[in-house]
Protein backbone atom coordinates (compact mmCIF):
# COMPACT_ATOMS: atom_id res chain seq x y z
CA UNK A 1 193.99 193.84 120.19
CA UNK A 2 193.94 196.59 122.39
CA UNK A 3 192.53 197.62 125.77
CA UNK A 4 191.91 201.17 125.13
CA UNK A 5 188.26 202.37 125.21
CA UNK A 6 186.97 203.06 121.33
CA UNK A 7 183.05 203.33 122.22
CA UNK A 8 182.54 206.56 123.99
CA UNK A 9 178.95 208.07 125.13
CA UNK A 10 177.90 209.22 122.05
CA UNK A 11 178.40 205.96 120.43
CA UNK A 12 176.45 204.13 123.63
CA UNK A 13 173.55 206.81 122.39
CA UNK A 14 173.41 206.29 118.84
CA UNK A 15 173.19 202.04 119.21
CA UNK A 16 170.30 202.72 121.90
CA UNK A 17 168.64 204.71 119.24
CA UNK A 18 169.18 202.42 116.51
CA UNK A 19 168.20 199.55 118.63
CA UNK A 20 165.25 201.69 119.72
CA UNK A 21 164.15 202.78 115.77
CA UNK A 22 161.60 199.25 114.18
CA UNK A 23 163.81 198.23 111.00
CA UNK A 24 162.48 194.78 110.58
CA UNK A 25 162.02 193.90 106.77
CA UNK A 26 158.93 194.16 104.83
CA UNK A 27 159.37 190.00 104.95
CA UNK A 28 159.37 189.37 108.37
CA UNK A 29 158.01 192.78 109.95
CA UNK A 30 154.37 191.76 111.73
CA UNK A 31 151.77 193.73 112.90
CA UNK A 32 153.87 194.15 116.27
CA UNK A 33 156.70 195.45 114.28
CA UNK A 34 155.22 198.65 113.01
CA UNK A 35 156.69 200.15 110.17
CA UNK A 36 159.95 199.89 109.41
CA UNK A 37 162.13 203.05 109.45
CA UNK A 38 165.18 202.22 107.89
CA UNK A 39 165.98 206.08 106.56
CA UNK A 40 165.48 207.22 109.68
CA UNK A 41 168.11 204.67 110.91
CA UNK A 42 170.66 205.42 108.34
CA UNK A 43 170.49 209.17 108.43
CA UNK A 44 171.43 208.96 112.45
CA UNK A 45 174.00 206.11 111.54
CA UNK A 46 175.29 209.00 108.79
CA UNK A 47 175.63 211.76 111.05
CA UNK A 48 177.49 209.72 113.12
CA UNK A 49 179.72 208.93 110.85
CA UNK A 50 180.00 212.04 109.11
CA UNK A 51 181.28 213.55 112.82
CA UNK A 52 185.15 212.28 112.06
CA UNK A 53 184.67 212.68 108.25
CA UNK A 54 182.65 210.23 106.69
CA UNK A 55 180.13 211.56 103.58
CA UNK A 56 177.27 210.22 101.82
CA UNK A 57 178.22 208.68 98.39
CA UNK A 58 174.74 206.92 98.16
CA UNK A 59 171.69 206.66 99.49
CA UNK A 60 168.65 205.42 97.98
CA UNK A 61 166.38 202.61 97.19
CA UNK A 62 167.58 199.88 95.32
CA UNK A 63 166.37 200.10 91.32
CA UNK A 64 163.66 198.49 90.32
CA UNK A 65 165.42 196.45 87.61
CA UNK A 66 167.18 194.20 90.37
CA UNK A 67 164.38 192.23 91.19
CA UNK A 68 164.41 191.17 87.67
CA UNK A 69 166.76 188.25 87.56
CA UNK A 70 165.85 184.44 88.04
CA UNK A 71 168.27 183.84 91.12
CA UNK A 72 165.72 186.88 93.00
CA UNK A 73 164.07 184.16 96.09
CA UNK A 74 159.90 184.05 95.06
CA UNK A 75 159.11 185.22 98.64
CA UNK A 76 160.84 188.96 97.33
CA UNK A 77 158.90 188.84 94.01
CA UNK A 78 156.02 188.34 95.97
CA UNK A 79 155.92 190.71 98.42
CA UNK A 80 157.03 193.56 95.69
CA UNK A 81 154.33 192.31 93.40
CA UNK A 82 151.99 192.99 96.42
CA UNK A 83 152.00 196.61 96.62
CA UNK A 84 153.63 199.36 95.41
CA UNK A 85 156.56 200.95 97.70
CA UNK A 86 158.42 198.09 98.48
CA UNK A 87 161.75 199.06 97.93
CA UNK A 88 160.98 202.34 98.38
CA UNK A 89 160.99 201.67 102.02
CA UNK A 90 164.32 199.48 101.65
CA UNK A 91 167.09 201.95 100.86
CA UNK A 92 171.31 201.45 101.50
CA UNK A 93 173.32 203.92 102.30
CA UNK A 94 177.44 204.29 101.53
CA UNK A 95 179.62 206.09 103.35
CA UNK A 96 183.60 207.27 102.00
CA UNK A 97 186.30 208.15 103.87
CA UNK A 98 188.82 209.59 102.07
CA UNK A 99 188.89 210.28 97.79
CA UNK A 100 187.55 208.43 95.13
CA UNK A 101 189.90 205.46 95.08
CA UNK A 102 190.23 202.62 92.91
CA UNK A 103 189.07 199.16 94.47
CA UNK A 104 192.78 197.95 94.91
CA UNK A 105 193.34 201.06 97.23
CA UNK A 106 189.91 200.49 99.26
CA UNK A 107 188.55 198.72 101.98
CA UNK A 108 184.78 198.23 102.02
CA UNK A 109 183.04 196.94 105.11
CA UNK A 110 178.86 195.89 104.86
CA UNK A 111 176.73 195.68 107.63
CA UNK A 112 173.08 195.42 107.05
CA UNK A 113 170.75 197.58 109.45
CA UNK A 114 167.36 195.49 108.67
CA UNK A 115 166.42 192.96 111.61
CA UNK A 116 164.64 190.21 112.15
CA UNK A 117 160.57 190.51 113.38
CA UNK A 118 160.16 190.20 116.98
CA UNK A 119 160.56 193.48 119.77
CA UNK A 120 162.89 192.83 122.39
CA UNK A 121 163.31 194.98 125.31
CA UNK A 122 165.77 197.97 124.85
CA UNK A 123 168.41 197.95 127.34
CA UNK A 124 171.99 198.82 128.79
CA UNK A 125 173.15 198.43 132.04
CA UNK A 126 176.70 199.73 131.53
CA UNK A 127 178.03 196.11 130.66
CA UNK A 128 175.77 194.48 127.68
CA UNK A 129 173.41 196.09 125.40
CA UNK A 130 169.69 193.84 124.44
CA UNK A 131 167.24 194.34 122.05
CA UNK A 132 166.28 193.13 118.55
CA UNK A 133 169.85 193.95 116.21
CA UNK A 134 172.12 193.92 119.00
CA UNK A 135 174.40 191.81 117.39
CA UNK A 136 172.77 191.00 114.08
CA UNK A 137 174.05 193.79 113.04
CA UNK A 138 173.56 196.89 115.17
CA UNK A 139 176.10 197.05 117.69
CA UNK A 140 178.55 195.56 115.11
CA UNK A 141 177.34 198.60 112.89
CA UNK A 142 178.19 200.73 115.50
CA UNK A 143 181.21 199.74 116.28
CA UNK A 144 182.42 199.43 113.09
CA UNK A 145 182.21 203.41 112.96
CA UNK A 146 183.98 203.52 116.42
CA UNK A 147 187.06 201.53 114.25
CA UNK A 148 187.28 203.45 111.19
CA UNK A 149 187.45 206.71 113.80
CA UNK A 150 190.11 204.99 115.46
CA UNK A 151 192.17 203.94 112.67
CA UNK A 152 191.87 207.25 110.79
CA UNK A 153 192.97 208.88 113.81
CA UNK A 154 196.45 206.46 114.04
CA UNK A 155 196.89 206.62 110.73
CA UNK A 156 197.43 209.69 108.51
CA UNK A 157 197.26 207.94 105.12
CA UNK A 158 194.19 206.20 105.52
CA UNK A 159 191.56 208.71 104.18
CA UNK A 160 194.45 210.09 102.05
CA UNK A 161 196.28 207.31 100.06
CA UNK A 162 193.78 204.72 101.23
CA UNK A 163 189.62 205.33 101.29
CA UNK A 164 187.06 203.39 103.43
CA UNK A 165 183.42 202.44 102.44
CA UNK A 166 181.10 201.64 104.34
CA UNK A 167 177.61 200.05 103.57
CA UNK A 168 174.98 200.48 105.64
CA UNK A 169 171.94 198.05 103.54
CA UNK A 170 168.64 197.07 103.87
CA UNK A 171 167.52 193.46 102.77
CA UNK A 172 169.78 191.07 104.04
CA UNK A 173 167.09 189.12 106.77
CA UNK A 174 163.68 187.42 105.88
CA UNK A 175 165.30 185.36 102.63
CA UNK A 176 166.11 188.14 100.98
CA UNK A 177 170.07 187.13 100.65
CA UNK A 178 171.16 190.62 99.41
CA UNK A 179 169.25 190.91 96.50
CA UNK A 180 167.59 194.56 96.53
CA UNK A 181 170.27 195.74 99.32
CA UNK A 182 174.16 194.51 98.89
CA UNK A 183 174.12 193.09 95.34
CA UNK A 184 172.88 196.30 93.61
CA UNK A 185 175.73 198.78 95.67
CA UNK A 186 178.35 195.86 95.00
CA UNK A 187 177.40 195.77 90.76
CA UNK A 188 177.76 199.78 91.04
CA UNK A 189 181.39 199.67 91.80
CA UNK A 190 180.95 199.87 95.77
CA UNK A 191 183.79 197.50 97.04
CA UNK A 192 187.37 197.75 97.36
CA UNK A 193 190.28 195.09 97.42
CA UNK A 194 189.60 194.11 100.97
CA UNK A 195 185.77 193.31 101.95
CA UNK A 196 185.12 192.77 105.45
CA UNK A 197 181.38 191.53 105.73
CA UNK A 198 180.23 192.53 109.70
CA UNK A 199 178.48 188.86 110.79
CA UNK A 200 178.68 187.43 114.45
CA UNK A 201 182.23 185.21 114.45
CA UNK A 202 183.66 185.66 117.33
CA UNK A 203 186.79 187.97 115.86
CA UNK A 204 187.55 185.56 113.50
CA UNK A 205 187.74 185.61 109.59
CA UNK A 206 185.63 183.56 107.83
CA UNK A 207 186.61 183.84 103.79
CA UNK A 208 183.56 181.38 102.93
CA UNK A 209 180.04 181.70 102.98
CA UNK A 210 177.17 179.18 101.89
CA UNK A 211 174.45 179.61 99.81
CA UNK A 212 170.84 177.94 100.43
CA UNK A 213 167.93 176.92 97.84
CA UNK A 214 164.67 176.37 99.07
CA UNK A 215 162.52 173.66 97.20
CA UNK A 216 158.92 174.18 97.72
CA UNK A 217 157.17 170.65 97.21
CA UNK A 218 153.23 171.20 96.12
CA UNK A 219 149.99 168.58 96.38
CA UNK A 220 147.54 169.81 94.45
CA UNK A 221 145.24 167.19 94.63
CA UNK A 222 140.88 167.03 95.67
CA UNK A 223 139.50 167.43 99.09
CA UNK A 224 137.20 165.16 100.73
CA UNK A 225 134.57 165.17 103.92
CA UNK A 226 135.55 162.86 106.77
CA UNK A 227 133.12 160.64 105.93
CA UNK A 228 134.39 159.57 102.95
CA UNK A 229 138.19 160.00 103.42
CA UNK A 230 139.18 157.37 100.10
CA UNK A 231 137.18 159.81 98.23
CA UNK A 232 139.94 162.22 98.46
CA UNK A 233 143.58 162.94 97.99
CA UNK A 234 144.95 163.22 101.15
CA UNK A 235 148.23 165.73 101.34
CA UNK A 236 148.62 165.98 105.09
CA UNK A 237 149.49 162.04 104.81
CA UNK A 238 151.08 162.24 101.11
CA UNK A 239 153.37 165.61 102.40
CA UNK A 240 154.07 163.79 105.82
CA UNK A 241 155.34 161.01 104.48
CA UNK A 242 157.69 162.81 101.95
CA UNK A 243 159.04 165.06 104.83
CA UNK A 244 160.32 161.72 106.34
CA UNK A 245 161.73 160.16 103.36
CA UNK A 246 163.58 163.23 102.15
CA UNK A 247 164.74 164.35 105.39
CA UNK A 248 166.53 160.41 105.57
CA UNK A 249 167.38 160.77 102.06
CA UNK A 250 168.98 164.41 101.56
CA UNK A 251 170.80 163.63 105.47
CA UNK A 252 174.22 164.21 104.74
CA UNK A 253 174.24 164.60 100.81
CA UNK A 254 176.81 167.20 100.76
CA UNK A 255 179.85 167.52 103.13
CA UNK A 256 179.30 171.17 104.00
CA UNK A 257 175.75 171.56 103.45
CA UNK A 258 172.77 171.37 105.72
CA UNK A 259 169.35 170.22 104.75
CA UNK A 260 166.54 171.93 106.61
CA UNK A 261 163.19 170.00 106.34
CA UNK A 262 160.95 173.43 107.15
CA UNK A 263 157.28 174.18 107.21
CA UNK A 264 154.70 171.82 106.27
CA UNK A 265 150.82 173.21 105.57
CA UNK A 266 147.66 171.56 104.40
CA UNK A 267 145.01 172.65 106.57
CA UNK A 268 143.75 172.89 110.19
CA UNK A 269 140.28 171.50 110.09
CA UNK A 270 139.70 167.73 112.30
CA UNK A 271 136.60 167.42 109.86
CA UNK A 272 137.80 167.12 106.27
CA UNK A 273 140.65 165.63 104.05
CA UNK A 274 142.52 168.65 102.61
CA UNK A 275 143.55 167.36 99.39
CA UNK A 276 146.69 170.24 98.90
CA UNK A 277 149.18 171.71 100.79
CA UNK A 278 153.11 172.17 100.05
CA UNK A 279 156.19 171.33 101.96
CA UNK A 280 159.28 173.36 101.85
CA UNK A 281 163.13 172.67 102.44
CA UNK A 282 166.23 174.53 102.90
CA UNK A 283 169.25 173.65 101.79
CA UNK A 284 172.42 174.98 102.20
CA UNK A 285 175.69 174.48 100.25
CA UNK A 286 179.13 175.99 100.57
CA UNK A 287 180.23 175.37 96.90
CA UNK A 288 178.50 177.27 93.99
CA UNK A 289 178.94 173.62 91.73
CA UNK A 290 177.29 171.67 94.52
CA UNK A 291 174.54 174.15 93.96
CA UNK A 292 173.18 172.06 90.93
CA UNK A 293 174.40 168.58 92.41
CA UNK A 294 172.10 169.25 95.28
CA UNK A 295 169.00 170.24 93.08
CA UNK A 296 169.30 166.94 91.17
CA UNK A 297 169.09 165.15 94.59
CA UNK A 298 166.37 166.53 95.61
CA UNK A 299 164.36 166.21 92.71
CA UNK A 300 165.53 162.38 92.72
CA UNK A 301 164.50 161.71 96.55
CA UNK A 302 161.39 163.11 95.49
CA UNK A 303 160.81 160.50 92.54
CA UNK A 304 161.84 157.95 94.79
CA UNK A 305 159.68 158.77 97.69
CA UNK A 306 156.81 159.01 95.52
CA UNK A 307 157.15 155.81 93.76
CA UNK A 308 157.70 154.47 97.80
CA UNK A 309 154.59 155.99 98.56
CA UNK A 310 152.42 154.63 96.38
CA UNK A 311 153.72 151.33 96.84
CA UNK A 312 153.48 151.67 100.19
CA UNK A 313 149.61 153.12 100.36
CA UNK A 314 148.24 151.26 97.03
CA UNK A 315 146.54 148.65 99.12
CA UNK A 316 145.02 150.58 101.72
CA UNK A 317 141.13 151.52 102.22
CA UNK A 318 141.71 155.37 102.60
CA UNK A 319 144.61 156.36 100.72
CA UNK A 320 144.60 153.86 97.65
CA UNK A 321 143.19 157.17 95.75
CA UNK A 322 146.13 159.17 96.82
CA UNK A 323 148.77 156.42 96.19
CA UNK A 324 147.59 155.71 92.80
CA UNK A 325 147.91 159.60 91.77
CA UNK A 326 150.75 160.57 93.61
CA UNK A 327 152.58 161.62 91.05
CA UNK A 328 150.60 163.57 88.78
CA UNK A 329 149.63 165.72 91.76
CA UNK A 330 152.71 166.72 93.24
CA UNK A 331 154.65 169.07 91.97
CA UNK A 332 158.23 170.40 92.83
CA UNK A 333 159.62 174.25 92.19
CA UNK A 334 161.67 176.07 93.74
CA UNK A 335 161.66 179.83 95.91
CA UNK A 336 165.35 180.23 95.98
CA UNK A 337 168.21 178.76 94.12
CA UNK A 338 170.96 179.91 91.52
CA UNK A 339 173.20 181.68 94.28
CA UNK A 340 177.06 181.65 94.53
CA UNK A 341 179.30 180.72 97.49
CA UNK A 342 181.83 182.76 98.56
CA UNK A 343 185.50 180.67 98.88
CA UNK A 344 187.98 183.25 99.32
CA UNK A 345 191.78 182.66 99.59
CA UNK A 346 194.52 185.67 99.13
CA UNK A 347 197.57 185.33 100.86
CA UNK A 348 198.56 189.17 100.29
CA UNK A 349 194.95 189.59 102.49
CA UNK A 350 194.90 186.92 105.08
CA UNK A 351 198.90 187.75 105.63
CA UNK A 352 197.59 190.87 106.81
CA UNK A 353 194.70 189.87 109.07
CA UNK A 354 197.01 187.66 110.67
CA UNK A 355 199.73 190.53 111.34
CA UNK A 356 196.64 192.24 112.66
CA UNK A 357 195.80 189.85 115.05
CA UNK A 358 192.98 188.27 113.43
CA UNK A 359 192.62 185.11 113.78
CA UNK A 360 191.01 182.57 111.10
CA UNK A 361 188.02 180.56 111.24
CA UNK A 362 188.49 176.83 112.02
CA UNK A 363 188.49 175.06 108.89
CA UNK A 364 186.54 172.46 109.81
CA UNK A 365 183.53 174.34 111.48
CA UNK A 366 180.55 174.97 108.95
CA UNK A 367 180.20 178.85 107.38
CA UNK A 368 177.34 180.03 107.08
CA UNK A 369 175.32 182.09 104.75
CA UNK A 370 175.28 186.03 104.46
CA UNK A 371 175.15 188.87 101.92
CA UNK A 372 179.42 187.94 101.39
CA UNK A 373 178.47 185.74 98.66
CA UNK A 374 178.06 188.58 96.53
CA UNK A 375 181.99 189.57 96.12
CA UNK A 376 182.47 185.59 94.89
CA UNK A 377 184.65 185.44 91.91
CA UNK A 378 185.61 188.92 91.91
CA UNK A 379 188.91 189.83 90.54
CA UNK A 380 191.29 191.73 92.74
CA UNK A 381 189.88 191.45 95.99
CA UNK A 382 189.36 189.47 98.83
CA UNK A 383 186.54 189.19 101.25
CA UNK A 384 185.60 188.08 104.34
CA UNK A 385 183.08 187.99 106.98
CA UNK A 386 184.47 189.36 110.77
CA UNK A 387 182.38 190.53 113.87
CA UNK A 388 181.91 190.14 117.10
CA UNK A 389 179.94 187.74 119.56
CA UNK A 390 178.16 184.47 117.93
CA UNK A 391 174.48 183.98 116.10
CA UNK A 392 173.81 181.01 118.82
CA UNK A 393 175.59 182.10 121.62
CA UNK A 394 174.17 186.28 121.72
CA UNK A 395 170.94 184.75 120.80
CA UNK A 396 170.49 186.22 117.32
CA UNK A 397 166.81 186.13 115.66
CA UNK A 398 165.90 184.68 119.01
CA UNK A 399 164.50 185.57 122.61
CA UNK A 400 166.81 187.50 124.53
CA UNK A 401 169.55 188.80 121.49
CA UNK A 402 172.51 190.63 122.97
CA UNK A 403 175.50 192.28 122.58
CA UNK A 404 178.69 192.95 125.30
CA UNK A 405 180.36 195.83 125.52
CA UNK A 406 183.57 194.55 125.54
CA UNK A 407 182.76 192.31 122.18
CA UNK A 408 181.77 195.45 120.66
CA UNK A 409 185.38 197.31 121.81
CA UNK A 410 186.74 193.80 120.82
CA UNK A 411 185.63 194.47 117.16
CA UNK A 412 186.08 198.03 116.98
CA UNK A 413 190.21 197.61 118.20
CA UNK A 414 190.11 194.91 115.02
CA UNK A 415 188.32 197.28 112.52
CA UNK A 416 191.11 199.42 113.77
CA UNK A 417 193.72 197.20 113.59
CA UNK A 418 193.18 195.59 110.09
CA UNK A 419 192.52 199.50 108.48
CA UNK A 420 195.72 200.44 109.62
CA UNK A 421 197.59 197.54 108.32
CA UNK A 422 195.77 197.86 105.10
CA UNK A 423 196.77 201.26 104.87
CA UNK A 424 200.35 201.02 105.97
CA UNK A 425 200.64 198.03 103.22
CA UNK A 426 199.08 199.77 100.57
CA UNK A 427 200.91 203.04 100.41
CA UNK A 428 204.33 201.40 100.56
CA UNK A 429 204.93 200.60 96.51
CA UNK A 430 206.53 197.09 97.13
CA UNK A 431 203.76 196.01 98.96
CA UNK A 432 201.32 197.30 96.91
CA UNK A 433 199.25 195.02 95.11
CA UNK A 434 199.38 194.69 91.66
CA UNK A 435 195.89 194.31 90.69
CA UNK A 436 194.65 198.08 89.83
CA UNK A 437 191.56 197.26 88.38
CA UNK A 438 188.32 198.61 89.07
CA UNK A 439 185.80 201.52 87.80
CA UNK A 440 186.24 204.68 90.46
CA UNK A 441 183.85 204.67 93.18
């Protein structure tokens, strides 16, 4: 893009401190984590911004109504149900440059400021920055700022003719897909005709984004001593088996999906038969209709691995008692399902990224999910998701999570570069698109 320095100092400084300030999510924060202080993170990411003219349109909790809906994951119910303040502690913030624009006029960019659990040392040696959000999504956060500066200061009419938004959310790690953070700012009107959603891609746009369900499978049988292990329904054996047969049977069931055979509990004790315990799976699909053609699968697999089971255990001293009731004491529901995919095409939008240098993801590598999903089917834009570095590679959610320097410059010279096209585009009439819909936000 370009090789002139965008991150200064001051914006070294203010991703230290955010890096340095706990904002891990009330569902994955542990003890370790202490509490999360996401307002204290988005007022310093605010006065940042507000340094070149960016001002607070919103910032506040989500409402409490949101959590309200049947595609909400259980694990959020749960922990809201727990205790009161829940999303008190979870607020967003928006940022505007410029007027009150309609959407077809606006650029929004999301970045979510809520990390995964886990400390990580806090450092920067002049070359790479570490520490827990260093590229999911700190550093990208701040040098998303360090691009709208730049772009503003190139381009006269953007702030003028054109506006910027920026989202700065909470809830978008430990399953909570958006929910209480990006979902609620996008239903108020907070998006504009181009969307870029700030996810590790390596500078490329990705216009897609999967969705996952998560099937939690439930024994709920009768326990039994060690002694007597046929008295009993045994689940570690029942669950065991049906993590086998399901992760055979669901292999490869959808194209662009990925099935994720996850945790499976009954019990630590040598000394007993624990007669319950559940079994959970994630799956991921990359078409909103696939959404339902995977839940029928699984729920199939599951009939057929029980009616293997029992024909395969029926006969046998210890588990005959398990075989034979199976069925009535498993159960399948489900934590997570119902959400849409994001499969974006606008050739008005990705004519631009390309004349901005931007190029496009592959498309035959996998997407992936994020909060993007949220801006599918909307009229009159287009979104996409665009950052720097990669989730495996910069060792996101993991040991060791980085972020270079240069990436970071990388992505702010694109921010940069794709504003300023956007804005030079938009305030020439012929090139303006025609879609003016939109409530003023």
């Amino acid at each position: 893009m370009t090789g002139r320095t965008l991150l200064g100092p001051a914006d070294h400084d203010l991703l230290l401190r955010l890096l340095r300030t706990p904002t891990a999510g009330p569902l994955e924060a542990g003890p370790e984590d202490g509490p999360a202080r996401l307002w204290d993170a988005q007022r310093a990411y605010a006065r940042a911004a507000g340094e070149f003219g960016m001002r607070v349109v919103h910032h506040a909790p989500p409402p409490a109504g949101c959590l309200d809906r049947p595609d909400v994951p259980a694990v959020v119910r749960r922990a809201a149900a727990a205790g009161p303040g829940f999303l008190d502690a979870q607020p967003s913030l928006v940022l505007r440059l410029g007027p009150a624009l309609p959407p077809a006029a606006t650029v929004m960019c999301n970045v979510h400021l809520d990390t995964v659990a886990g400390q990580e040392p806090v450092t920067f040696d002049g070359r790479r920055f570490t520490g827990r959000g260093a590229v999911d999504a700190k550093g990208p956060a701040v040098a998303l700022l360090a691009g709208v500066r730049a772009a503003a200061a190139a381009e006269p009419s953007l702030g003028r003719d054109t506006a910027v938004l920026v989202q700065a959310v909470a809830g978008e790690e430990g399953g909570a897909l958006g929910t209480y953070g990006t979902r609620p700012l996008i239903e108020a009107g907070y998006h504009g005709r181009l969307n870029l959603f700030c996810e590790p891609t390596g500078l490329r746009y990705l216009p897609r984004a999967t969705a996952a369900m998560t099937a939690r499978i439930t024994v709920d049988g009768q326990d039994a001593i060690d002694d007597r292990p046929d008295a009993g329904h045994n689940a570690t054996v029942l669950l065991g088996f049906l993590a086998q047969h399901l992760a055979a049977a669901l292999d490869g069931a959808l194209p662009d999906g990925r099935v994720c055979v996850a945790g499976l509990h009954t019990g630590d004790r040598h000394n007993r038969v624990h007669g319950s315990g559940f079994l959970l799976l994630n799956l991921s699909y990359a078409c909103t209709a696939d959404g339902a053609a995977l839940e029928h699968a699984v729920a199939e697999a599951l009939g057929t691995g029980l009616r293997a089971f029992t024909e395969r255990f029926g006969r046998t001293r210890e588990f005959a008692r398990t075989a034979a009731d199976a069925a009535r004491i498993t159960r399948l529901d489900w934590d997570k399902r119902g959400l849409p995919c994001l499969a974006g095409a606008d050739p008005w939008a990705e004519a631009l990224l390309a004349d901005a240098g931007v190029p496009r993801w592959p498309a035959d590598e996998p997407a992936f999910t994020c909060d993007a999903l949220w801006m599918a089917d909307r009229p009159g834009t287009f979104t996409t998701v665009l950052g720097p570095g990669s989730l495996d590679t910069n060792h996101a959610h993991a040991q060791g999570e980085f972020a270079d320097l240069a990436d970071l410059e990388g992505f702010a010279a694109t921010v940069c570069a794709v504003l300023t096209a956007f804005a030079r585009r938009t305030t020439r009439p012929t090139d303006r698109p025609a879609d003016r819909q939109g409530s003023l936000v």
